[in-house]
N, C-alpha and C. Protein backbone atom coordinates (compact mmCIF):
# COMPACT_ATOMS: atom_id res chain seq x y z
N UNK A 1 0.85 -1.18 0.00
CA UNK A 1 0.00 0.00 0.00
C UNK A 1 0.88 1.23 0.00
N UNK A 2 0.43 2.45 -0.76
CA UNK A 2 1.61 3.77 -0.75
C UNK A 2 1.00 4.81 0.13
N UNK A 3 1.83 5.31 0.34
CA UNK A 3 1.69 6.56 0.98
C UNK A 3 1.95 7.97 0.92
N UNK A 4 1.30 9.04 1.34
CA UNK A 4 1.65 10.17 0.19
C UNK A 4 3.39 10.83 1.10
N UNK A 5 3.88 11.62 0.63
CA UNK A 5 5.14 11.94 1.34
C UNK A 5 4.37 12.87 3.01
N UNK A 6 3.31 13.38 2.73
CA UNK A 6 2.70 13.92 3.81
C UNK A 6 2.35 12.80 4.91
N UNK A 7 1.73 11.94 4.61
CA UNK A 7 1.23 10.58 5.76
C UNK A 7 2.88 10.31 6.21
N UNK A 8 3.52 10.26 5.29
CA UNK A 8 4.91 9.30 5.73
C UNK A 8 5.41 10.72 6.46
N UNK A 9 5.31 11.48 6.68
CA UNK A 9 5.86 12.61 7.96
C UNK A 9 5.24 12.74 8.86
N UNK A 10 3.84 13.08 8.66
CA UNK A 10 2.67 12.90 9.85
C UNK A 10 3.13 11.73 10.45
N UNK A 11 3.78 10.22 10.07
CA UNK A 11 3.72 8.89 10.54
C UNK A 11 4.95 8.79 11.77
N UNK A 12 5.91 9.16 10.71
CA UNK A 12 7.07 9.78 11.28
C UNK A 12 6.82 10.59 12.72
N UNK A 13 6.31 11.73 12.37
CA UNK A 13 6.13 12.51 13.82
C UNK A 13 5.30 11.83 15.19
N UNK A 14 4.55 10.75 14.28
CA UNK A 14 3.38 10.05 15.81
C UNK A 14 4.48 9.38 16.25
N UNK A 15 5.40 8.61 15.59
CA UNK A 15 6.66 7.50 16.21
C UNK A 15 7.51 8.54 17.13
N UNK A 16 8.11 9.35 16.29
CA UNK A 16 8.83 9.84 17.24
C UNK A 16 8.59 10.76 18.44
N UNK A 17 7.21 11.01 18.58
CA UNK A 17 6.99 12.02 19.66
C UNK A 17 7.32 13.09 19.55
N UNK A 18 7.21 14.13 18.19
CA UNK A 18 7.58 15.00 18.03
C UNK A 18 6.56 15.80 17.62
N UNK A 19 6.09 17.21 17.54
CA UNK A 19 5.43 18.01 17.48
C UNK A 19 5.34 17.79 15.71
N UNK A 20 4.44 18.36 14.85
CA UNK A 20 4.43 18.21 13.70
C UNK A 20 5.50 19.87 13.03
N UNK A 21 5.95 19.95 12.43
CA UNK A 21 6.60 21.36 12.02
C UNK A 21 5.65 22.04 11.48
N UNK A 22 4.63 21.61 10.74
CA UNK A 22 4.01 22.35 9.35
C UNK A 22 2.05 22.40 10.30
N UNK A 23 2.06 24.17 10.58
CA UNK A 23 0.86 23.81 11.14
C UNK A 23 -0.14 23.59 10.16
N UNK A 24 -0.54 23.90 9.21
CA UNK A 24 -1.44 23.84 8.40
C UNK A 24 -1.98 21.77 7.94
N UNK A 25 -0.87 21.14 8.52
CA UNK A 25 -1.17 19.34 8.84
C UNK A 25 -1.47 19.62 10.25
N UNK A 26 -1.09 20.22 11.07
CA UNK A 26 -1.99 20.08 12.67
C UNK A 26 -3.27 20.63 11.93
N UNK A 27 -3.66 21.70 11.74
CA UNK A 27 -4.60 22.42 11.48
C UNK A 27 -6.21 21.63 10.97
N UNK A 28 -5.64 20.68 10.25
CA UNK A 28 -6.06 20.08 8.61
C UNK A 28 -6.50 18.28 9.97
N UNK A 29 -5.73 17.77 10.97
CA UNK A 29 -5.77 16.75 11.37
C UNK A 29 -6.69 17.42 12.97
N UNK A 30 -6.49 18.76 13.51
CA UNK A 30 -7.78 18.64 14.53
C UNK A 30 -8.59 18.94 14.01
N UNK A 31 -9.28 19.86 12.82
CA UNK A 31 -10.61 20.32 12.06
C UNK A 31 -11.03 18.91 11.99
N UNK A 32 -10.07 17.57 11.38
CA UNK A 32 -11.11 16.43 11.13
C UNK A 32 -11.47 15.68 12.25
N UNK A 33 -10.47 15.80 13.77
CA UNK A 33 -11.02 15.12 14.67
C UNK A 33 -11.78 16.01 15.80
N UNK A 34 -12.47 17.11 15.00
CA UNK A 34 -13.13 17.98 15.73
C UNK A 34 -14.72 17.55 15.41
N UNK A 35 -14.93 16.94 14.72
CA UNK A 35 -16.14 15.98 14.45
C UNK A 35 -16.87 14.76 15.49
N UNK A 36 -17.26 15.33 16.30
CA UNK A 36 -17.99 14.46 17.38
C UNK A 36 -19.42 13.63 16.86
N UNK A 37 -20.06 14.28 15.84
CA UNK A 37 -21.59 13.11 15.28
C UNK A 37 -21.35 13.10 13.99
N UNK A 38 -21.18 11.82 13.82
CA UNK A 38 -20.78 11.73 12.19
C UNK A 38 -21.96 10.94 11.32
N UNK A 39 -22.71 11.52 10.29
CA UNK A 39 -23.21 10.63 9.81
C UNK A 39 -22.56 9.51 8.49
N UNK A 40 -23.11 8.18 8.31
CA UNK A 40 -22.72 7.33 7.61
C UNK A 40 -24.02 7.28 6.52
N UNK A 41 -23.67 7.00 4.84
CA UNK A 41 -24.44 6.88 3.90
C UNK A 41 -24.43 6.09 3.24
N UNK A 42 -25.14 4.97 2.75
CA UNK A 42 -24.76 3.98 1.82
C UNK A 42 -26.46 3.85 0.99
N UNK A 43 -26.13 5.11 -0.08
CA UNK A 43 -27.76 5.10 -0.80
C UNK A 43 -27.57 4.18 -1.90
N UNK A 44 -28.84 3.62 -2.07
CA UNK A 44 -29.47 3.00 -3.52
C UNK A 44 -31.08 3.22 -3.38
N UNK A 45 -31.12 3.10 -4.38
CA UNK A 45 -32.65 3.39 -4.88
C UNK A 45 -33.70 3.16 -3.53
N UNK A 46 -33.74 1.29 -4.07
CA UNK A 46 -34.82 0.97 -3.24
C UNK A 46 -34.57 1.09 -1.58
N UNK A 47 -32.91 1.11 -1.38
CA UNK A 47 -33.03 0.65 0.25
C UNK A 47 -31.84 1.99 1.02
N UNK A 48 -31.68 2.83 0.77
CA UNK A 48 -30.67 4.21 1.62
C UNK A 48 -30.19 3.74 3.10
N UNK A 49 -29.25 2.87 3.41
CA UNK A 49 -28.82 3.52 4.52
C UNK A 49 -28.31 4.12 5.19
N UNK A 50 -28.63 4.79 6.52
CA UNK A 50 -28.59 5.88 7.09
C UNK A 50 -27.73 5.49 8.65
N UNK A 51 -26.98 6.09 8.78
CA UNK A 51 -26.49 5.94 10.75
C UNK A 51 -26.11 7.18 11.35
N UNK A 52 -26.05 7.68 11.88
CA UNK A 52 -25.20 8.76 12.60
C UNK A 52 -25.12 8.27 14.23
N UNK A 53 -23.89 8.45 14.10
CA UNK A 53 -23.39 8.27 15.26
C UNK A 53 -22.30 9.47 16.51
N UNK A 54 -22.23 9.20 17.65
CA UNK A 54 -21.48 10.11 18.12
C UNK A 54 -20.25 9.50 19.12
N UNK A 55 -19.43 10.17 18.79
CA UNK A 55 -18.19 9.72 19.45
C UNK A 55 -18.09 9.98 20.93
N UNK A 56 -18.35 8.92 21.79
CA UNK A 56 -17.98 8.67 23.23
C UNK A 56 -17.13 8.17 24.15
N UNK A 57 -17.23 8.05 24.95
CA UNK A 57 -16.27 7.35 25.94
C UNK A 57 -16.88 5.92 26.09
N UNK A 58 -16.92 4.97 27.38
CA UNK A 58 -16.24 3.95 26.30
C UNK A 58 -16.54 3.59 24.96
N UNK A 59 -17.44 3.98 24.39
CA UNK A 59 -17.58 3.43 22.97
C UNK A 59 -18.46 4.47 21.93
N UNK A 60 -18.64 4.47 20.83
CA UNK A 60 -19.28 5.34 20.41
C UNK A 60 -20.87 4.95 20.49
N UNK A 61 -21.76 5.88 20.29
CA UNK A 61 -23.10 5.85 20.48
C UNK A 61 -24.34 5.97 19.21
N UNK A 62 -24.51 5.39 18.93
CA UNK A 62 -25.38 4.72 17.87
C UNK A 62 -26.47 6.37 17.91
N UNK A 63 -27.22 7.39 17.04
CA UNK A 63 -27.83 8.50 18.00
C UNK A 63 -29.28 7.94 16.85
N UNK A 64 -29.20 7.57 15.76
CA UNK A 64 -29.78 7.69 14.58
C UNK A 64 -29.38 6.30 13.37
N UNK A 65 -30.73 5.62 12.89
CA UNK A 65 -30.26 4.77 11.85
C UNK A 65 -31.53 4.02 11.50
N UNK A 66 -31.47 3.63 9.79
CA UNK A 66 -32.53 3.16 9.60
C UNK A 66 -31.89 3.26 8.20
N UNK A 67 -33.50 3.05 7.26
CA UNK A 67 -33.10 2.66 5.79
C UNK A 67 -34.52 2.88 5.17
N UNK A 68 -34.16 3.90 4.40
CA UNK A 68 -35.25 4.38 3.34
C UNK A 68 -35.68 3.59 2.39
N UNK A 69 -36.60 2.68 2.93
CA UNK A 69 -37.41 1.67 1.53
C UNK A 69 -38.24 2.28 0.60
N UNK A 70 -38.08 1.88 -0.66
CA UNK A 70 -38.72 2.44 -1.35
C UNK A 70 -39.00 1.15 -2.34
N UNK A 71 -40.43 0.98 -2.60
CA UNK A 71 -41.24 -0.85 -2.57
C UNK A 71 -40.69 -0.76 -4.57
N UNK A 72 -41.08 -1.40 -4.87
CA UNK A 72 -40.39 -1.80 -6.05
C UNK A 72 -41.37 -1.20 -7.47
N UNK A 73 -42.18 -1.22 -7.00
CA UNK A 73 -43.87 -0.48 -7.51
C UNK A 73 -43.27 1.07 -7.87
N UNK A 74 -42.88 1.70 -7.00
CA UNK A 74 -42.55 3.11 -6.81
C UNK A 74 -41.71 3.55 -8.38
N UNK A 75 -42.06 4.75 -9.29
CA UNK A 75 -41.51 5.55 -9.78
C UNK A 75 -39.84 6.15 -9.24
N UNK A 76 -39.30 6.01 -10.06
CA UNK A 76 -37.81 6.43 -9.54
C UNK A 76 -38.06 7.66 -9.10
N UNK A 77 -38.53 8.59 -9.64
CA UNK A 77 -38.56 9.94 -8.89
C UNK A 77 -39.17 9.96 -7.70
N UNK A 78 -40.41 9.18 -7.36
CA UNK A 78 -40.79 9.26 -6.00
C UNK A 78 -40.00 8.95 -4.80
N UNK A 79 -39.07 7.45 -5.39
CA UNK A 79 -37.67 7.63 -4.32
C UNK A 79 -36.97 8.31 -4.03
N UNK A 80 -36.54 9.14 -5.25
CA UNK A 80 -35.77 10.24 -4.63
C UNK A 80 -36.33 11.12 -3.70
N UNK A 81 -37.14 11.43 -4.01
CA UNK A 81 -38.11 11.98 -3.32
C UNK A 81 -37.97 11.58 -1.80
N UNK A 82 -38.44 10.39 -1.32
CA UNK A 82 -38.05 10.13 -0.35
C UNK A 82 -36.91 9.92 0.35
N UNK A 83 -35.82 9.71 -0.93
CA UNK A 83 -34.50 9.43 0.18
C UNK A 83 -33.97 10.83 0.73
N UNK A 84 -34.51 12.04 0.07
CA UNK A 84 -34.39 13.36 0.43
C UNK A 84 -35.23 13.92 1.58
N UNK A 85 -36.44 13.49 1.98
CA UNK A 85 -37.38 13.80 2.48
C UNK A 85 -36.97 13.11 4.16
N UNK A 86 -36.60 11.63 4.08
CA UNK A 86 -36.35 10.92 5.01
C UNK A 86 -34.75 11.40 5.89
N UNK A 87 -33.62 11.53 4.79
CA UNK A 87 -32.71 12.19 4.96
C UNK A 87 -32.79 13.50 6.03
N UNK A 88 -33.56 13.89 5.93
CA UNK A 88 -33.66 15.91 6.14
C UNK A 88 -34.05 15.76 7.74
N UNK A 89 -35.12 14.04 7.55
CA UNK A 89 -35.59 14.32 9.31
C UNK A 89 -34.47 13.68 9.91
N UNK A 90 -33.64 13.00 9.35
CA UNK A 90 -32.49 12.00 9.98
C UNK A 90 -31.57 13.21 10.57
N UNK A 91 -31.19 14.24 9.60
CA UNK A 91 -30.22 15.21 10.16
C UNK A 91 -30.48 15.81 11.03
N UNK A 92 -32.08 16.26 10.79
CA UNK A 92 -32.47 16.91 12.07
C UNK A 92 -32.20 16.62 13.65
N UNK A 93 -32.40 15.49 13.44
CA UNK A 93 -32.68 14.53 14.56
C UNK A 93 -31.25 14.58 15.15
N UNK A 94 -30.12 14.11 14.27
CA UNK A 94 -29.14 13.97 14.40
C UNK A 94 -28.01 14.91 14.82
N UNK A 95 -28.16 15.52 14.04
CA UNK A 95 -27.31 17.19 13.84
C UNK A 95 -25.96 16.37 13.29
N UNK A 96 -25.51 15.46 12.76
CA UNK A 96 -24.13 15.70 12.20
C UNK A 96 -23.71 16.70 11.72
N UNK A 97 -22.18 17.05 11.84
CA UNK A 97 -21.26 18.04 11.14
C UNK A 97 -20.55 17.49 10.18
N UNK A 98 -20.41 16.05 9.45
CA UNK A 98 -19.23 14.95 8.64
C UNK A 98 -20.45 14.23 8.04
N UNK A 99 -19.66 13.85 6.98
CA UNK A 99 -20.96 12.77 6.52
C UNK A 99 -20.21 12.00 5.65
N UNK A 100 -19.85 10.49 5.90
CA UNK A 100 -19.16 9.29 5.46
C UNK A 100 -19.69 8.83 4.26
N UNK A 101 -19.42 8.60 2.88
CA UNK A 101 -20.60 7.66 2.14
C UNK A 101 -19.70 6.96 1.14
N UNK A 102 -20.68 5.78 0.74
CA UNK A 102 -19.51 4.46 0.03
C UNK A 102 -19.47 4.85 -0.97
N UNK A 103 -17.81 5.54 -1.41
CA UNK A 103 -17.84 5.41 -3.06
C UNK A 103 -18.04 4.54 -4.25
N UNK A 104 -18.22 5.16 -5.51
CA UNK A 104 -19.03 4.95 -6.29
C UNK A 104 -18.35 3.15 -6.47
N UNK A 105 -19.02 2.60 -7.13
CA UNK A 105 -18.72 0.81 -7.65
C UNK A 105 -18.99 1.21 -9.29
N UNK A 106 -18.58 0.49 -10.01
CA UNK A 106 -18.72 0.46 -11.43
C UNK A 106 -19.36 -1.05 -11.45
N UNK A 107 -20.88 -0.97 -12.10
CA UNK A 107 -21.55 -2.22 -11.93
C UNK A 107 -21.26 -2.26 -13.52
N UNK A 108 -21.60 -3.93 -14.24
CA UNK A 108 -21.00 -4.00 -15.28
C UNK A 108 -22.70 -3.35 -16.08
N UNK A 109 -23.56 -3.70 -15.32
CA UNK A 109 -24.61 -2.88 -16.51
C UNK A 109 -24.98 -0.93 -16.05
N UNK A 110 -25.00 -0.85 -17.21
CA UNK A 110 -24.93 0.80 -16.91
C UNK A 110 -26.01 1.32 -16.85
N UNK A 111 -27.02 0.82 -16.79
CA UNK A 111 -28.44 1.27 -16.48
C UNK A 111 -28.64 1.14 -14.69
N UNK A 112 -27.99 0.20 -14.25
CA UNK A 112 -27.42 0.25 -13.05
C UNK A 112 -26.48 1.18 -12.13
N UNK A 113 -26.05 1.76 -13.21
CA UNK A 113 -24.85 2.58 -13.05
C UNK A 113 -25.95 3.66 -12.43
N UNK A 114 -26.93 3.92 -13.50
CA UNK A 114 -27.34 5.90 -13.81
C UNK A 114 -27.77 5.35 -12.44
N UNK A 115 -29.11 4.78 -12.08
CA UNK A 115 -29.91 4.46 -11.10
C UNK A 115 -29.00 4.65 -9.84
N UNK A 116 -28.21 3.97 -9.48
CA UNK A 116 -27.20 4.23 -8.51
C UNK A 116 -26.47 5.81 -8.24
N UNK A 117 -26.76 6.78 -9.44
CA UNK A 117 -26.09 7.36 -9.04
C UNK A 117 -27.18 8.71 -8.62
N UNK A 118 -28.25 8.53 -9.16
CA UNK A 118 -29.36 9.48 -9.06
C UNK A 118 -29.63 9.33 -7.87
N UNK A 119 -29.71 8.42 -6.69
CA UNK A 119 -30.29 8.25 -5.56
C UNK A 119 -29.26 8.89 -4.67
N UNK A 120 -27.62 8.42 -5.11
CA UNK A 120 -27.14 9.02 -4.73
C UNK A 120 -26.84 10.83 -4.90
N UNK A 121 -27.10 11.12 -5.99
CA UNK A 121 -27.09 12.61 -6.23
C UNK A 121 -28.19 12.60 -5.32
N UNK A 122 -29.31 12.51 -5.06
CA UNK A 122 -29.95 12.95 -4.20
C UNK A 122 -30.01 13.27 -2.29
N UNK A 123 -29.38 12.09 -2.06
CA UNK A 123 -28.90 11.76 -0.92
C UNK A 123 -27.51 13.38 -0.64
N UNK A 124 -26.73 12.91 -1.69
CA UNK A 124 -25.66 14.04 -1.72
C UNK A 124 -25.95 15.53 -1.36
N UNK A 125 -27.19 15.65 -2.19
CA UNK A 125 -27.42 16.95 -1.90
C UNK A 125 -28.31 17.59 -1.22
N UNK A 126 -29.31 16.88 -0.57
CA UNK A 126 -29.70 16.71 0.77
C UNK A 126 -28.35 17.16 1.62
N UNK A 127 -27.66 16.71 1.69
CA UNK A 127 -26.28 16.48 2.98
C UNK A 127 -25.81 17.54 2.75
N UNK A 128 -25.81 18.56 1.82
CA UNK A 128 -24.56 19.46 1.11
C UNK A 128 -25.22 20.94 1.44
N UNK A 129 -26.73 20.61 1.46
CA UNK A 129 -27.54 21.95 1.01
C UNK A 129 -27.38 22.11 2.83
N UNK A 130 -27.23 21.04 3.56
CA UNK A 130 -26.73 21.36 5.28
C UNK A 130 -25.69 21.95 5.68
N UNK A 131 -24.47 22.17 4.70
CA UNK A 131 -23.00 22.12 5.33
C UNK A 131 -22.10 21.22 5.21
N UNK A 132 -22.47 20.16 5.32
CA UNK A 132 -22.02 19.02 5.93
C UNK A 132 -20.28 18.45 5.35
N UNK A 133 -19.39 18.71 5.87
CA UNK A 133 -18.20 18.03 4.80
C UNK A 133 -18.77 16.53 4.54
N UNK A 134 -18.39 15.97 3.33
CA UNK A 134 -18.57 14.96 2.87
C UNK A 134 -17.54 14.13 2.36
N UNK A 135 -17.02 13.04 2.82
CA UNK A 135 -16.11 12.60 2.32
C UNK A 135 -16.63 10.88 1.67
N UNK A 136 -15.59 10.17 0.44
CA UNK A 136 -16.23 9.11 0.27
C UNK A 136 -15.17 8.17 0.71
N UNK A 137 -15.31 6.77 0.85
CA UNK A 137 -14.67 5.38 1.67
C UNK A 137 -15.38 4.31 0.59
N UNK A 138 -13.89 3.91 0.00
CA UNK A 138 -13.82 2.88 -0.52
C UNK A 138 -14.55 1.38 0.06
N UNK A 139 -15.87 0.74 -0.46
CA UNK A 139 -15.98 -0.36 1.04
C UNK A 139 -15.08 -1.29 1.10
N UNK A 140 -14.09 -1.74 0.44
CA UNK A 140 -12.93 -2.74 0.61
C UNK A 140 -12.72 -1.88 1.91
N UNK A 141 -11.79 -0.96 2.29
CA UNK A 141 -11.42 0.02 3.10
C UNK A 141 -12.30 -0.15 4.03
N UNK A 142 -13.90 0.20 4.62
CA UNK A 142 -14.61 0.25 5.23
C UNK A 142 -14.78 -1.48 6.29
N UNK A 143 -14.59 -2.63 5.14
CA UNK A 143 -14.83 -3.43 5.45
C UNK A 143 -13.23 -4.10 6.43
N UNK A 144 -12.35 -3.66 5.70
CA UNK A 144 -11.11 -3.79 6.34
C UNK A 144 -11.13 -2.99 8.10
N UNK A 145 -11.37 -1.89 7.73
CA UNK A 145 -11.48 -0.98 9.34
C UNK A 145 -12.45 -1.20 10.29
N UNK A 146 -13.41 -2.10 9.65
CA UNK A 146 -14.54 -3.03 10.75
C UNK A 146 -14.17 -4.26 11.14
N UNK A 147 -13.83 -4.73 10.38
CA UNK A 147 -13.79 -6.28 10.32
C UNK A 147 -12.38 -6.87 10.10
N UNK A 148 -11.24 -6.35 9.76
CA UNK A 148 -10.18 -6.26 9.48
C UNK A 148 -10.11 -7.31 8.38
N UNK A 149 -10.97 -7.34 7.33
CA UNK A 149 -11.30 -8.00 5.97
C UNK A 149 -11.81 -7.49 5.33
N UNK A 150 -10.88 -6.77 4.11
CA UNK A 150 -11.76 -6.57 2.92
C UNK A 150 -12.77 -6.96 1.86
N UNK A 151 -12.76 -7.97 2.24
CA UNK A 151 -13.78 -8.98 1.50
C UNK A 151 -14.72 -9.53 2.05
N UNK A 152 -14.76 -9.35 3.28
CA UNK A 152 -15.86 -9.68 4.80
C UNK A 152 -17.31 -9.30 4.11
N UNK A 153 -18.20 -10.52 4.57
CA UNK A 153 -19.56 -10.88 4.16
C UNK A 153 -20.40 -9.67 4.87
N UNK A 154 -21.65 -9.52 4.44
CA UNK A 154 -22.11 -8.12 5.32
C UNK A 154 -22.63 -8.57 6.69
N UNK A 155 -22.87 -10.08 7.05
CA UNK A 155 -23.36 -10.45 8.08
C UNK A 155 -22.34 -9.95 9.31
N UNK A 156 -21.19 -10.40 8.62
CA UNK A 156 -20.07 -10.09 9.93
C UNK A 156 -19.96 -8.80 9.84
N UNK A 157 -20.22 -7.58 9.19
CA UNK A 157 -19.54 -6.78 9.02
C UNK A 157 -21.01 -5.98 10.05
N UNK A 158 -22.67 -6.43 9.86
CA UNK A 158 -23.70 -6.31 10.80
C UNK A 158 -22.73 -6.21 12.12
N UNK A 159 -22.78 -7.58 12.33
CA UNK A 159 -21.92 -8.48 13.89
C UNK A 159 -21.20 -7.78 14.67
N UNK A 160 -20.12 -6.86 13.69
CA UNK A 160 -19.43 -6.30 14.28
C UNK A 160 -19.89 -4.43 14.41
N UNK A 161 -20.23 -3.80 14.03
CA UNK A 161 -21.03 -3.03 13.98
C UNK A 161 -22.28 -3.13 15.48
N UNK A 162 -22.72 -3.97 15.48
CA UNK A 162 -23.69 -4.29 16.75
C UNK A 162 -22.75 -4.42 17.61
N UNK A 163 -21.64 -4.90 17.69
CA UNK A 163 -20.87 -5.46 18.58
C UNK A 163 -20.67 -4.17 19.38
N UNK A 164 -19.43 -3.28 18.91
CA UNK A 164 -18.82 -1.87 18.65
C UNK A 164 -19.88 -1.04 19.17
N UNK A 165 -21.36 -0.80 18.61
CA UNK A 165 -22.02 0.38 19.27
C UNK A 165 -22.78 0.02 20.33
N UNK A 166 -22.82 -1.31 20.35
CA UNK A 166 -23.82 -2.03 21.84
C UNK A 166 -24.92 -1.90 21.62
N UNK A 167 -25.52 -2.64 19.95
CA UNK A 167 -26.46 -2.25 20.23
C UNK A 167 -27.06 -3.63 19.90
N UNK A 168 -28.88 -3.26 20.74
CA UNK A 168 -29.61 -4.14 21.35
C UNK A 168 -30.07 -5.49 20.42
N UNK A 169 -30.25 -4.96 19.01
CA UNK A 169 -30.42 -5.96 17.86
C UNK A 169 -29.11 -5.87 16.97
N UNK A 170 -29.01 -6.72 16.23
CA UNK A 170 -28.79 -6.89 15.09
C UNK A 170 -28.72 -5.70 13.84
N UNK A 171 -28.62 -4.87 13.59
CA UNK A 171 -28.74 -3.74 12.27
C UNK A 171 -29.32 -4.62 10.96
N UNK A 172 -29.92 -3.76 10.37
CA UNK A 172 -30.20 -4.72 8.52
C UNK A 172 -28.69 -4.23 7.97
N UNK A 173 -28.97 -5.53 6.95
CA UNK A 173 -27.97 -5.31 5.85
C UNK A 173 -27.32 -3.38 5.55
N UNK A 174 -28.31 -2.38 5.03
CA UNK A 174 -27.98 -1.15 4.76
C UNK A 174 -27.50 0.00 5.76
N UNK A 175 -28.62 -0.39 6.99
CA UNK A 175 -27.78 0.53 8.21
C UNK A 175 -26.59 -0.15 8.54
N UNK A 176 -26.41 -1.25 8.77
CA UNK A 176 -25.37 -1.78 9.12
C UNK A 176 -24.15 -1.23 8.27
N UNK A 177 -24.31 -1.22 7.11
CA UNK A 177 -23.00 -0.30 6.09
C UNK A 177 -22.56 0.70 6.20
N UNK A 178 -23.93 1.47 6.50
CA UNK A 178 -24.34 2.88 6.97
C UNK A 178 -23.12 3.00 8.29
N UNK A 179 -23.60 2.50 9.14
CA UNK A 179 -23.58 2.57 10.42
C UNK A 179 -21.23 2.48 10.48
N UNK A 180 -21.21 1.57 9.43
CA UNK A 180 -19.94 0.95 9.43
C UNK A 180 -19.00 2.26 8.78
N UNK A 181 -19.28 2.78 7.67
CA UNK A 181 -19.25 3.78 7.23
C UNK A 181 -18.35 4.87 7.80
N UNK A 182 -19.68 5.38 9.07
CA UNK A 182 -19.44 6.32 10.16
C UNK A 182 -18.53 5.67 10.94
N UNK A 183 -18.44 4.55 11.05
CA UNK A 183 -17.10 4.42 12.24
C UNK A 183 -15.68 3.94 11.60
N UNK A 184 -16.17 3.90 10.00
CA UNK A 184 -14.22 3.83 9.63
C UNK A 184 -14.02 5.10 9.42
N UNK A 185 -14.82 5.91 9.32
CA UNK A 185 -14.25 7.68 9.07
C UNK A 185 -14.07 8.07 10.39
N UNK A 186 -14.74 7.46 11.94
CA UNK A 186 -14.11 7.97 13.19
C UNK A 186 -12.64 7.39 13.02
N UNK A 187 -12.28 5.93 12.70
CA UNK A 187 -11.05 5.49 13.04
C UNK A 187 -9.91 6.54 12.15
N UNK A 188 -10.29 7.29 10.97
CA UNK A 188 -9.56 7.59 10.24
C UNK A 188 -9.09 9.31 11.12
N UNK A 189 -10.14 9.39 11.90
CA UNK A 189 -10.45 10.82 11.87
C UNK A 189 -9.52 10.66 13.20
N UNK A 190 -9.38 10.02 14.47
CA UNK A 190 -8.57 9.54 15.23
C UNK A 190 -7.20 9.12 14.74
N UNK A 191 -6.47 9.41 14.12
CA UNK A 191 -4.92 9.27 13.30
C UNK A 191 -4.63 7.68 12.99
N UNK A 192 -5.46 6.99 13.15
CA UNK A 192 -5.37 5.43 13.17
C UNK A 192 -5.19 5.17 11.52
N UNK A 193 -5.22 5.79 10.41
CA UNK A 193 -5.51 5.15 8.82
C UNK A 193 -4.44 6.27 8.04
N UNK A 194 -3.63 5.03 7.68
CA UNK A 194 -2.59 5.58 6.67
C UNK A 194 -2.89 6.57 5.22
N UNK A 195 -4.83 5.74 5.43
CA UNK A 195 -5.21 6.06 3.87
C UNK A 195 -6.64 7.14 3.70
N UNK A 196 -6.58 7.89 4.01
CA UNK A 196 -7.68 9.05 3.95
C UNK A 196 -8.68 9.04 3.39
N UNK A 197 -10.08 9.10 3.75
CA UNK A 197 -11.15 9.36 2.93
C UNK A 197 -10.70 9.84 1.85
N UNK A 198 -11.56 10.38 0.82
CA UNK A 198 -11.45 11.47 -0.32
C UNK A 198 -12.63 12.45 -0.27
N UNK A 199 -12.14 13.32 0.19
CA UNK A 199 -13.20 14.75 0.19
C UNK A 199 -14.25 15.20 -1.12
N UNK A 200 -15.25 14.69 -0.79
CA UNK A 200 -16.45 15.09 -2.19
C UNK A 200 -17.01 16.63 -2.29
C-alpha cells in the first residue's frame, strides 16, 4: 500500500513524539477530529442507509439509523423523493457536522450505473444543502477498518457493527453499512488510517 510523502511525515512525527513542524497538517488533522456526530451513507434506490453516530467514551453511540425503503412499484422519482425527504428528518434529529458515504462501484450494466447514481445525487445533496463536509470510503477500506477484511460478508460486518455500538439488535444489511461507514471515518479521523477518505 503507498503513501503520500505527507502521511509518511505525519507517521514519522506520531513514532517519534515529536510536534508536527508544518501547522497547516496540525490544522487540517484537529478540524477532522473535531467531528464528534458523524453521519454514515450507503444510498441506492430501493433501500438508503442511514447511521449517525457520536463519538464517546467507552464506545461510540449509535444517536440515529434506519433505511429508506422504497417498494419496487414506486416511480424512480418518487424515491428520490423520499431518500431526500427521510434524509432531512435523519439530520435533524441527528445534527451531524461529517458525513461518510460508500464510493461509487462500477456495476457492469450501466443502467445500473445511472440508477445508482441518481439516488445518490440525491442523498448528496440533501447532505450538502446542510454544510455538511462529505467525504467518500472505498468499502474494501470500510470493510477492512470493521472487520479487518476486505472482502468480509455483510453479516459479519452487521456483527461487528452491533458489537462496537452495543447495540440491542442486530442492524439490517444497509444501516449496518451505513452505520460501518461512520465508524471507519471515526477510526480515520482519530490518526489510526494511513489512507484518507477522499473529500467530495
Amino acid at each position: 500500500m503507498g503513501i503520500t510523502p505527507q502521511q509518511f511525515e505525519q507517521l514519522k512525527t506520531r513514532v517519534g513524539g515529536k510536534r508536527s513542524p508544518e501547522p497547516a497538517v496540525a490544522s487540517s488533522i484537529s478540524s477532522r477530529s473535531a467531528h464528534k456526530v458523524i453521519l454514515g451513507l450507503d444510498p441506492s434506490l430501493r433501500g438508503t442507509g442511514y447511521g449517525i453516530i457520536r463519538l464517546a467514551k467507552p464506545h461510540p453511540v449509535a444517536i440515529a439509523y434506519g433505511t429508506v425503503k422504497c417498494p419496487a412499484g414506486w416511480d424512480r422519482s418518487r424515491c428520490l423523493v423520499a431518500i431526500s425527504q427521510q434524509l432531512r428528518v435523519a439530520l435533524t434529529k441527528g445534527q451531524p457536522t461529517v458525513c461518510a458515504v460508500e464510493a461509487l462501484f462500477y456495476a457492469q450494466n450501466l443502467q445500473t450505473t445511472l440508477i445508482m447514481g441518481e439516488a445518490r445525487g440525491a442523498a448528496l445533496a440533501c447532505i450538502a444543502e446542510r454544510g455538511l463536509e462529505i467525504y467518500e470510503i472505498a468499502p474494501r477500506k470500510v470493510k477492512q477498518a470493521i472487520v479487518g477484511y476486505g472482502a468480509a460478508q455483510k453479516l459479519a460486518v452487521a456483527k461487528m457493527v452491533q458489537r462496537i455500538l452495543h447495540l440491542p439488535e442486530l442492524p439490517g444489511p444497509d444501516e449496518a453499512d451505513a452505520l460501518a461507514l461512520a465508524l471507519a471515518y471515526a477510526q480515520h479521523s482519530s490518526g489510526f488510517s494511513l489512507s484518507p477518505p477522499k473529500r467530495i
